[in-house]
PDB file of N, CA and C in Angstrom:
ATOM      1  N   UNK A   1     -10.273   2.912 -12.275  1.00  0.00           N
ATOM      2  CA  UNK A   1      -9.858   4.124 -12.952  1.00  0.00           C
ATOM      3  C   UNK A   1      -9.632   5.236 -11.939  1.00  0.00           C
ATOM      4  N   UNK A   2     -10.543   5.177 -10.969  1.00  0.00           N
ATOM      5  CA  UNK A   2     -10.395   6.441  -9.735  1.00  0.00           C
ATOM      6  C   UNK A   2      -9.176   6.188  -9.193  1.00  0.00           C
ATOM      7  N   UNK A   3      -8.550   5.124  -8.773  1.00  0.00           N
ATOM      8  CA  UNK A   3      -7.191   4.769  -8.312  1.00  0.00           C
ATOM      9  C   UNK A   3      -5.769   5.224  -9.180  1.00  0.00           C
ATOM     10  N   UNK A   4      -6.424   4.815 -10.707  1.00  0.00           N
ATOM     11  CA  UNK A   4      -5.383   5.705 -11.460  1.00  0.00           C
ATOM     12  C   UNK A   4      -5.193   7.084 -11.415  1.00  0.00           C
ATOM     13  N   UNK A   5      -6.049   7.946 -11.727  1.00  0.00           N
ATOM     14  CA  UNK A   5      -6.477   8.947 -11.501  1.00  0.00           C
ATOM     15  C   UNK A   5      -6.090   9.760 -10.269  1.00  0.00           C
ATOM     16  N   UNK A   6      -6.002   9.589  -9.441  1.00  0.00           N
ATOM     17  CA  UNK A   6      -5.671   9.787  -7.902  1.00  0.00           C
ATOM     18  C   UNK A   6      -3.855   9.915  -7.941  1.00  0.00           C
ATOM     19  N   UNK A   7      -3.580   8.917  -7.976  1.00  0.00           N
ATOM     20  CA  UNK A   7      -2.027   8.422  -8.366  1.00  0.00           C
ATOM     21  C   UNK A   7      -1.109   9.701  -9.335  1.00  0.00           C
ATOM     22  N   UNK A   8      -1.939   9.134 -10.524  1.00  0.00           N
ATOM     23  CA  UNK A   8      -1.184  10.619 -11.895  1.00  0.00           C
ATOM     24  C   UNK A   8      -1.436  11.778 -11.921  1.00  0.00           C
ATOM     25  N   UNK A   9      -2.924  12.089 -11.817  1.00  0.00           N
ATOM     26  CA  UNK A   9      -3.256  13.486 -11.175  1.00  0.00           C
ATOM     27  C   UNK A   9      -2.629  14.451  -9.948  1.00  0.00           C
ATOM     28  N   UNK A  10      -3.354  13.351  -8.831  1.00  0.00           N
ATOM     29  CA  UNK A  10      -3.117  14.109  -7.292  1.00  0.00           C
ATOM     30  C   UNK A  10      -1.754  14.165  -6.944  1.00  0.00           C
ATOM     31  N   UNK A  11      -1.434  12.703  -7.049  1.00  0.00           N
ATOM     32  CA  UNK A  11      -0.517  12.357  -6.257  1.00  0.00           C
ATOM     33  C   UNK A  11       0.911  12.783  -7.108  1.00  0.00           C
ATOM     34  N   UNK A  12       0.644  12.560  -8.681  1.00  0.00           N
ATOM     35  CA  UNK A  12       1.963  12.898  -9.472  1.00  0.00           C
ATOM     36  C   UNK A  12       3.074  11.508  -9.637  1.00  0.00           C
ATOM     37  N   UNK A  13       2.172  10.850  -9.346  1.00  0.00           N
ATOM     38  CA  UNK A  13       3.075   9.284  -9.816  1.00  0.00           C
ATOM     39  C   UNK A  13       2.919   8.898 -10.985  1.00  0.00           C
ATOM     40  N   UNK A  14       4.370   9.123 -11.850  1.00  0.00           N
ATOM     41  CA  UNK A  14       4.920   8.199 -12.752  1.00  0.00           C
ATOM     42  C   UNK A  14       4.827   7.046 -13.452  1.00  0.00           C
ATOM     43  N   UNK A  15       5.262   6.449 -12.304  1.00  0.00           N
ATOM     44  CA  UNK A  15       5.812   4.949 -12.695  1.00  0.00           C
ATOM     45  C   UNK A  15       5.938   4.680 -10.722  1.00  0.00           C
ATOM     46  N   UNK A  16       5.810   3.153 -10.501  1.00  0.00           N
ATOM     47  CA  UNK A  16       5.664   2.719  -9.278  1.00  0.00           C
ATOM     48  C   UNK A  16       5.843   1.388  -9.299  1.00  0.00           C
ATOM     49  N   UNK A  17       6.045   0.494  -8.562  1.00  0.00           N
ATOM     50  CA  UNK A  17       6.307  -1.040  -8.396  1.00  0.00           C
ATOM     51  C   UNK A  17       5.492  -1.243  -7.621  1.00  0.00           C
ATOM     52  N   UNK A  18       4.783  -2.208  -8.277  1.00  0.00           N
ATOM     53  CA  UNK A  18       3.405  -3.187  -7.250  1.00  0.00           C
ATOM     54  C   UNK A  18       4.201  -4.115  -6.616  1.00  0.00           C
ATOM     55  N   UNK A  19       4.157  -3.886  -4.632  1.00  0.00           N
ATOM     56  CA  UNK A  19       4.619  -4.824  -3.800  1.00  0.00           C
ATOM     57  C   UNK A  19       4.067  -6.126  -4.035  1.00  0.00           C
ATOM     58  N   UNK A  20       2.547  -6.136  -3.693  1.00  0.00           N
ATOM     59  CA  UNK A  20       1.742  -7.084  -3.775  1.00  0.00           C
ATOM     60  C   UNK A  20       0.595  -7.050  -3.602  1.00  0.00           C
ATOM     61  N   UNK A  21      -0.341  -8.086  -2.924  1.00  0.00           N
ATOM     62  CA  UNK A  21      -1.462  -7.561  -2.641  1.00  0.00           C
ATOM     63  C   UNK A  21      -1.653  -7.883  -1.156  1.00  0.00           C
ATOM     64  N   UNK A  22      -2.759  -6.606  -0.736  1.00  0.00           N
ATOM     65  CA  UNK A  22      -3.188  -7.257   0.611  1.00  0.00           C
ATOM     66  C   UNK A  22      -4.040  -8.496   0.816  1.00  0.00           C
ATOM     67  N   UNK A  23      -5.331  -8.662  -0.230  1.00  0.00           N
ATOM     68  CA  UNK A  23      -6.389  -9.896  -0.148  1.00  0.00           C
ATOM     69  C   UNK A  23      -6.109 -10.209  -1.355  1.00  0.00           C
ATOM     70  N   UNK A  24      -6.220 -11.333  -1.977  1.00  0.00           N
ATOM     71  CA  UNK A  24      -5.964 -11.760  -2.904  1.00  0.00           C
ATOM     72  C   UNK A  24      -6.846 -11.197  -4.132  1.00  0.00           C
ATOM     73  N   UNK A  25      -6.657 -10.382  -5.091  1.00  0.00           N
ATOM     74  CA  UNK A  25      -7.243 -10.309  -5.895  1.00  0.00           C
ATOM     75  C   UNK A  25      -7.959  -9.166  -6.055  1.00  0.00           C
ATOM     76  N   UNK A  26      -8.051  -8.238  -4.812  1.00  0.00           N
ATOM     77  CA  UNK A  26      -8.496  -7.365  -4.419  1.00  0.00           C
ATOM     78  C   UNK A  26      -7.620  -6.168  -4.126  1.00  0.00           C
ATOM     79  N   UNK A  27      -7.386  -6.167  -3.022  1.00  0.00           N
ATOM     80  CA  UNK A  27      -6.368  -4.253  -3.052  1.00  0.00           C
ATOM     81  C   UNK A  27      -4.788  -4.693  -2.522  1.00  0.00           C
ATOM     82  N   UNK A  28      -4.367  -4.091  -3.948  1.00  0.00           N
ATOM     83  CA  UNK A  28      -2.623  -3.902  -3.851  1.00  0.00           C
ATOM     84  C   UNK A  28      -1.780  -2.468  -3.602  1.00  0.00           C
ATOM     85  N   UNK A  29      -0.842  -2.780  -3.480  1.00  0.00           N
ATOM     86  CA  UNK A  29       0.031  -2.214  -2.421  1.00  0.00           C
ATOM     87  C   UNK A  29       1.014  -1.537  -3.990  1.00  0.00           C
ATOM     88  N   UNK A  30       1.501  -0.112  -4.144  1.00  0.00           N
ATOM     89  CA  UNK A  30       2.504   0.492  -5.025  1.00  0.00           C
ATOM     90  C   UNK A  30       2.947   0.839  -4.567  1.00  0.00           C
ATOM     91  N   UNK A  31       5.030   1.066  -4.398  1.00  0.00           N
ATOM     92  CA  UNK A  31       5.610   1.833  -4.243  1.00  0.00           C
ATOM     93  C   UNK A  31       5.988   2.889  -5.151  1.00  0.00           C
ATOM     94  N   UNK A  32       5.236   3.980  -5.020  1.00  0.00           N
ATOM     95  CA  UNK A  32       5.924   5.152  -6.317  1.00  0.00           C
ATOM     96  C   UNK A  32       7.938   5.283  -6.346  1.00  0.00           C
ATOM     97  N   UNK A  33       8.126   4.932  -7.856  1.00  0.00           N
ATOM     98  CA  UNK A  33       9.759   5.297  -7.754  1.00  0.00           C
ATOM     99  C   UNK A  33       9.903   6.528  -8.904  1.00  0.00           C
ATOM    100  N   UNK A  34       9.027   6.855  -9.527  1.00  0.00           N
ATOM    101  CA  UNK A  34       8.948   8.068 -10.371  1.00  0.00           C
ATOM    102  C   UNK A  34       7.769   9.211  -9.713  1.00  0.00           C
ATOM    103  N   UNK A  35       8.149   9.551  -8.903  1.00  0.00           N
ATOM    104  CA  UNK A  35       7.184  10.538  -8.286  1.00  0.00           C
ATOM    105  C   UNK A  35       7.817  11.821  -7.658  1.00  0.00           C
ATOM    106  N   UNK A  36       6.896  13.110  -6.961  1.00  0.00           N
ATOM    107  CA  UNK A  36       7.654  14.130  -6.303  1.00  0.00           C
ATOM    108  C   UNK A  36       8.303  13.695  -5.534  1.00  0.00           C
ATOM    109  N   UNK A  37       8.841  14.526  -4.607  1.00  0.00           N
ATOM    110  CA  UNK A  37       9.781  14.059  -3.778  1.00  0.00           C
ATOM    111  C   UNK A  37       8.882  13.665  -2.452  1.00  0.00           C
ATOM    112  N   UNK A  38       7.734  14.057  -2.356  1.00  0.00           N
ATOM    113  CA  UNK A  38       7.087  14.194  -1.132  1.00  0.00           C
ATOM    114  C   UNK A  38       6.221  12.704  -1.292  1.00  0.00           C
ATOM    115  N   UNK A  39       5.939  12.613  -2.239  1.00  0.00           N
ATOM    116  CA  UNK A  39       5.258  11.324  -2.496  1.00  0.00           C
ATOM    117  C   UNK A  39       6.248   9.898  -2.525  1.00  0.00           C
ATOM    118  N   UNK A  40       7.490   9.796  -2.748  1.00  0.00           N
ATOM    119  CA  UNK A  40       8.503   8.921  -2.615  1.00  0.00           C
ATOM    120  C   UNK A  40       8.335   8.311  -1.161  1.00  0.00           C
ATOM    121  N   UNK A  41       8.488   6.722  -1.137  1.00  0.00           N
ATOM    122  CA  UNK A  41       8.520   6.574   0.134  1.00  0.00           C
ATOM    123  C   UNK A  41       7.121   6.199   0.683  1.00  0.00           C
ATOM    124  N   UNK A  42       6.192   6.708   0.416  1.00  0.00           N
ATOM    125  CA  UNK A  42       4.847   6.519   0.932  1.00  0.00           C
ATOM    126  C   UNK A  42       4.165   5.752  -0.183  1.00  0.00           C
ATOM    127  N   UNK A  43       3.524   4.539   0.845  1.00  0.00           N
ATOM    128  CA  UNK A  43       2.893   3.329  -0.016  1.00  0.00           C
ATOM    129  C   UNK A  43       1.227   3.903  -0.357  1.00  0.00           C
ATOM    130  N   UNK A  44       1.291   3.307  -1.454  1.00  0.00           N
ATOM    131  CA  UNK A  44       0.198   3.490  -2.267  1.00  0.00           C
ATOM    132  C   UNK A  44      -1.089   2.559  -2.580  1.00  0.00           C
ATOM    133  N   UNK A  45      -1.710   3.181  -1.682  1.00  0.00           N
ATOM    134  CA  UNK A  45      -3.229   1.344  -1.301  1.00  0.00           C
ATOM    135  C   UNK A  45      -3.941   1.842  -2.664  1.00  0.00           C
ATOM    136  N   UNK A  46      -4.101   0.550  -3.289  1.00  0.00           N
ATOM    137  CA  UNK A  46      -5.452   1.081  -4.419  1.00  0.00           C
ATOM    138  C   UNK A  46      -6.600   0.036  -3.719  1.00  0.00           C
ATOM    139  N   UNK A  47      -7.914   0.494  -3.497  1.00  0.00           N
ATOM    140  CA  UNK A  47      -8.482   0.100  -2.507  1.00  0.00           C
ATOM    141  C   UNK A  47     -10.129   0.683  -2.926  1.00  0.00           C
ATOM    142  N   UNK A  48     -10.036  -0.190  -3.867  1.00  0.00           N
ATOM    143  CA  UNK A  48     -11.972  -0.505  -4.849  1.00  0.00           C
ATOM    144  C   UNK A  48     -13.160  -0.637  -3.112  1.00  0.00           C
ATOM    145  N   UNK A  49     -13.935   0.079  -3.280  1.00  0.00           N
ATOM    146  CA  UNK A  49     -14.827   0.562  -2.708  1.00  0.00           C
ATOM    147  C   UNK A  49     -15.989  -0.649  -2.286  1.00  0.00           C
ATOM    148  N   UNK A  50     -15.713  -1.878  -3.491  1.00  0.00           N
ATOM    149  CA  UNK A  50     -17.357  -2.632  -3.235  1.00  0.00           C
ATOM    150  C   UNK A  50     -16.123  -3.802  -3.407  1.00  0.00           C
ATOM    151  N   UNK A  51     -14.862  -3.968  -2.419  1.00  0.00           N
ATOM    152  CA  UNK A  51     -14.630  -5.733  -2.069  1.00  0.00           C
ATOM    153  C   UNK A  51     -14.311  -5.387  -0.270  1.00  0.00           C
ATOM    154  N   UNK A  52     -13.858  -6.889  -0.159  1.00  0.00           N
ATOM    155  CA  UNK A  52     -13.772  -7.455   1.077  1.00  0.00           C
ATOM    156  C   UNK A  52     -15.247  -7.019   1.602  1.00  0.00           C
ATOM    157  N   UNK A  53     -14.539  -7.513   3.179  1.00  0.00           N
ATOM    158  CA  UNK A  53     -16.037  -7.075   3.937  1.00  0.00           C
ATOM    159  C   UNK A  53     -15.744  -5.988   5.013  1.00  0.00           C
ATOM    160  N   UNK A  54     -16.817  -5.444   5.811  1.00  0.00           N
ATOM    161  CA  UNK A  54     -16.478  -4.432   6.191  1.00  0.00           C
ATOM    162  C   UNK A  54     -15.013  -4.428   7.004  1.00  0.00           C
ATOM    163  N   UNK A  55     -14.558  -5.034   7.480  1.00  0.00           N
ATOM    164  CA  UNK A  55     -13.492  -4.686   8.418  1.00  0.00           C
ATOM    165  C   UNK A  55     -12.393  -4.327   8.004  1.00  0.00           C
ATOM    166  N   UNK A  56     -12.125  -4.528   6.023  1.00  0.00           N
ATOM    167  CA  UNK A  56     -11.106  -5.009   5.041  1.00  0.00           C
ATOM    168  C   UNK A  56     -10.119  -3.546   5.550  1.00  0.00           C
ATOM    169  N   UNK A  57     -10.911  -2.175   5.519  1.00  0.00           N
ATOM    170  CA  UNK A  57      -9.941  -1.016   5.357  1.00  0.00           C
ATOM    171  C   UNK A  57      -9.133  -1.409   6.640  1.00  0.00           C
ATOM    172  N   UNK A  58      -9.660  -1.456   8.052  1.00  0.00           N
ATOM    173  CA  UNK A  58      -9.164  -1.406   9.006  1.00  0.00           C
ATOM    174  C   UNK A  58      -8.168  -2.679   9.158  1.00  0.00           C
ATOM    175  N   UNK A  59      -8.152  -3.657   8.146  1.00  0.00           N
ATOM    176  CA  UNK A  59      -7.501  -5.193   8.631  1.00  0.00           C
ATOM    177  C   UNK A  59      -6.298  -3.969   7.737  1.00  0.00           C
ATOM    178  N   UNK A  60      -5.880  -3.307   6.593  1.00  0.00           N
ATOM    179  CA  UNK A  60      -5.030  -2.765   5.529  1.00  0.00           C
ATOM    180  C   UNK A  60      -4.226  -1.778   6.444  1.00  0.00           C
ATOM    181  N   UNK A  61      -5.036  -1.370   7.163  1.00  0.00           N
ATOM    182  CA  UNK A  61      -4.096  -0.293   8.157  1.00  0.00           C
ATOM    183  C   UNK A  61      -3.986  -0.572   9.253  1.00  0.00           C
ATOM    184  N   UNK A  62      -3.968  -1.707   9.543  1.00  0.00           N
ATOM    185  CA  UNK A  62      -3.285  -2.484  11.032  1.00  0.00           C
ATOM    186  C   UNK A  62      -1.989  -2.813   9.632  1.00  0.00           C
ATOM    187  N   UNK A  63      -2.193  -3.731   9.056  1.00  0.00           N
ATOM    188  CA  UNK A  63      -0.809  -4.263   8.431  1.00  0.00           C
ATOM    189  C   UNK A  63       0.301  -3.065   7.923  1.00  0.00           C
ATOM    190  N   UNK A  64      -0.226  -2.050   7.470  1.00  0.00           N
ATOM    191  CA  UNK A  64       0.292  -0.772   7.467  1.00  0.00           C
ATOM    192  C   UNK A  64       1.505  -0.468   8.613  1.00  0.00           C
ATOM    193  N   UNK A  65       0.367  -0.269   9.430  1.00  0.00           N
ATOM    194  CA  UNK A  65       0.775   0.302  10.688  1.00  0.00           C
ATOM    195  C   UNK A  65       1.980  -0.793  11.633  1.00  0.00           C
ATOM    196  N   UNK A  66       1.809  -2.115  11.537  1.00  0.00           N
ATOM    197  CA  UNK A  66       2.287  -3.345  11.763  1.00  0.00           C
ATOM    198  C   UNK A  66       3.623  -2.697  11.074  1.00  0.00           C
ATOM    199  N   UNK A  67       3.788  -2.755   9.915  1.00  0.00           N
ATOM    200  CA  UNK A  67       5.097  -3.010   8.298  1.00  0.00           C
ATOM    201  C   UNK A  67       5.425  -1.907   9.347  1.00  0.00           C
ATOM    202  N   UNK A  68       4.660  -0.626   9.382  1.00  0.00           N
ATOM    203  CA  UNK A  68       6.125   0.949   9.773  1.00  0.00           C
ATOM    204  C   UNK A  68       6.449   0.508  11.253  1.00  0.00           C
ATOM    205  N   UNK A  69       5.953  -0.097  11.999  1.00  0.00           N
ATOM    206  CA  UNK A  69       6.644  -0.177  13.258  1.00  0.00           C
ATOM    207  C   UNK A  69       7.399  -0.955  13.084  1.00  0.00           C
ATOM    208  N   UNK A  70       7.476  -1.841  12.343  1.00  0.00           N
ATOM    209  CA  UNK A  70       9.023  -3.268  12.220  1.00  0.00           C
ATOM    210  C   UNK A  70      10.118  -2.304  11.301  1.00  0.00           C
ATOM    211  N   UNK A  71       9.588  -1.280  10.355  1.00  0.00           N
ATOM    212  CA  UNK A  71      11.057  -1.623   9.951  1.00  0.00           C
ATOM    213  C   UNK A  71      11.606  -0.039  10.672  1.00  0.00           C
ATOM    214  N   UNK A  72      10.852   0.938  11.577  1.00  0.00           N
ATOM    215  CA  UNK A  72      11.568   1.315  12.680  1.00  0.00           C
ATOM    216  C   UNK A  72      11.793   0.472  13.595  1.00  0.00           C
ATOM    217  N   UNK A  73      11.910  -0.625  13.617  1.00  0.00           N
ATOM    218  CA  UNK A  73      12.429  -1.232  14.854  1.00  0.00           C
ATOM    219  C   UNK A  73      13.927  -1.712  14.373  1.00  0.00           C
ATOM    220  N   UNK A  74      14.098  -1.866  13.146  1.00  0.00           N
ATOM    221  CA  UNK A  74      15.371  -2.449  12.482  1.00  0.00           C
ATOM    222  C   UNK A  74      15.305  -3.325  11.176  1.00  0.00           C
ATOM    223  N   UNK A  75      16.387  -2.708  10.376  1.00  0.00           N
ATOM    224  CA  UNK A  75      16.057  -3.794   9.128  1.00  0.00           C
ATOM    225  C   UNK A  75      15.919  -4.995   8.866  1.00  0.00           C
ATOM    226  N   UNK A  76      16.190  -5.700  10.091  1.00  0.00           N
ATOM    227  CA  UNK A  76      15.563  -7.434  10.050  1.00  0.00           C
ATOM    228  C   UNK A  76      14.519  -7.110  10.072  1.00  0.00           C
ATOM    229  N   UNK A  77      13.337  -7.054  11.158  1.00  0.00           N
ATOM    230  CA  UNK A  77      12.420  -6.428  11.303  1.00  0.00           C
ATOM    231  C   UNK A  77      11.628  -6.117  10.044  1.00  0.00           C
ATOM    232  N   UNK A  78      12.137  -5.560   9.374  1.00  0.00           N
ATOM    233  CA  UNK A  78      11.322  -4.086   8.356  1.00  0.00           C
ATOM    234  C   UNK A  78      11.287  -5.209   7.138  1.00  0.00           C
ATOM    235  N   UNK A  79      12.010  -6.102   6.988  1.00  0.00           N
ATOM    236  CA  UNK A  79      11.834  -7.242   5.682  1.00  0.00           C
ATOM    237  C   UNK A  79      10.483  -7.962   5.564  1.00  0.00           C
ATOM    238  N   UNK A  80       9.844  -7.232   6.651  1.00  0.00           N
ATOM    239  CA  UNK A  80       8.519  -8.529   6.652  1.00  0.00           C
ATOM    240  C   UNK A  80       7.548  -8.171   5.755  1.00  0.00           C
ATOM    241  N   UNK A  81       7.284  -9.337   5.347  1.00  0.00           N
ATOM    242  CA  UNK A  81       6.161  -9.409   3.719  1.00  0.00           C
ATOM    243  C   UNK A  81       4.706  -8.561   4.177  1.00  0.00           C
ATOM    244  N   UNK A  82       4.052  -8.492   3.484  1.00  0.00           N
ATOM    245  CA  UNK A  82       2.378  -8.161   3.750  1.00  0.00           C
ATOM    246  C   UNK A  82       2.128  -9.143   3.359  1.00  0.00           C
ATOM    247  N   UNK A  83       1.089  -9.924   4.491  1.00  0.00           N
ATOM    248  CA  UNK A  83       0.008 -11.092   4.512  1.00  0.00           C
ATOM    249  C   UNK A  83      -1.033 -10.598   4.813  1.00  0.00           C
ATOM    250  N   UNK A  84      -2.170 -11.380   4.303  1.00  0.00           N
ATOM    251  CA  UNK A  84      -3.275 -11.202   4.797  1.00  0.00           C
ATOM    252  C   UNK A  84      -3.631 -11.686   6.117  1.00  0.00           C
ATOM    253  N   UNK A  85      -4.446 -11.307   6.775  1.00  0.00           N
ATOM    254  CA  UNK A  85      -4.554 -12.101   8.344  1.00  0.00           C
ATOM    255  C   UNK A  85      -5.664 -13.818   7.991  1.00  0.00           C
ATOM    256  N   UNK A  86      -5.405 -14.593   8.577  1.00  0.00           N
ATOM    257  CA  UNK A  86      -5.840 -15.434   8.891  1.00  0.00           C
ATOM    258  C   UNK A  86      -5.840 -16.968   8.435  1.00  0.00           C
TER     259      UNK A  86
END
């Protein structure tokens, strides 16, 4: 509910398309397409407090960080899925 909340409240998202997930079953990935303008564009982790194990936030923002450097590198590049590591 805090994830919703965050989203419609703070953030002012609409409506959004779930990419996928990062761990299975656990924290997924939204792109807002009904949102401000400032919020468009920027992915949306919903990211429950008591899964994975500790390293989970930091494994979410390497893949993050991974996805924005490929698709500045070029749109072949930038097509690449989110996997989980291992």
């Amino acid at each position: 509910i805090t994830g919703h909340d965050v989203a419609i409240g703070a953030l002012g998202i609409r409506r959004g398309i779930v990419a996928g997930q990062f761990f299975a079953g656990q924290v997924s990935l939204l792109n807002p397409v009904d949102a401000p303008e400032e919020v468009l564009g920027c992915p949306y982790v919903i990211f429950p407090g008591n899964v994975g194990e500790d390293d989970a936030l930091a494994q979410v923002h390497a893949m993050l960080a991974a996805q924005t450097v490929a698709a500045q590198a070029g749109p072949a590049l930038g097509r690449a899925s989110f996997r989980s590591p291992g």
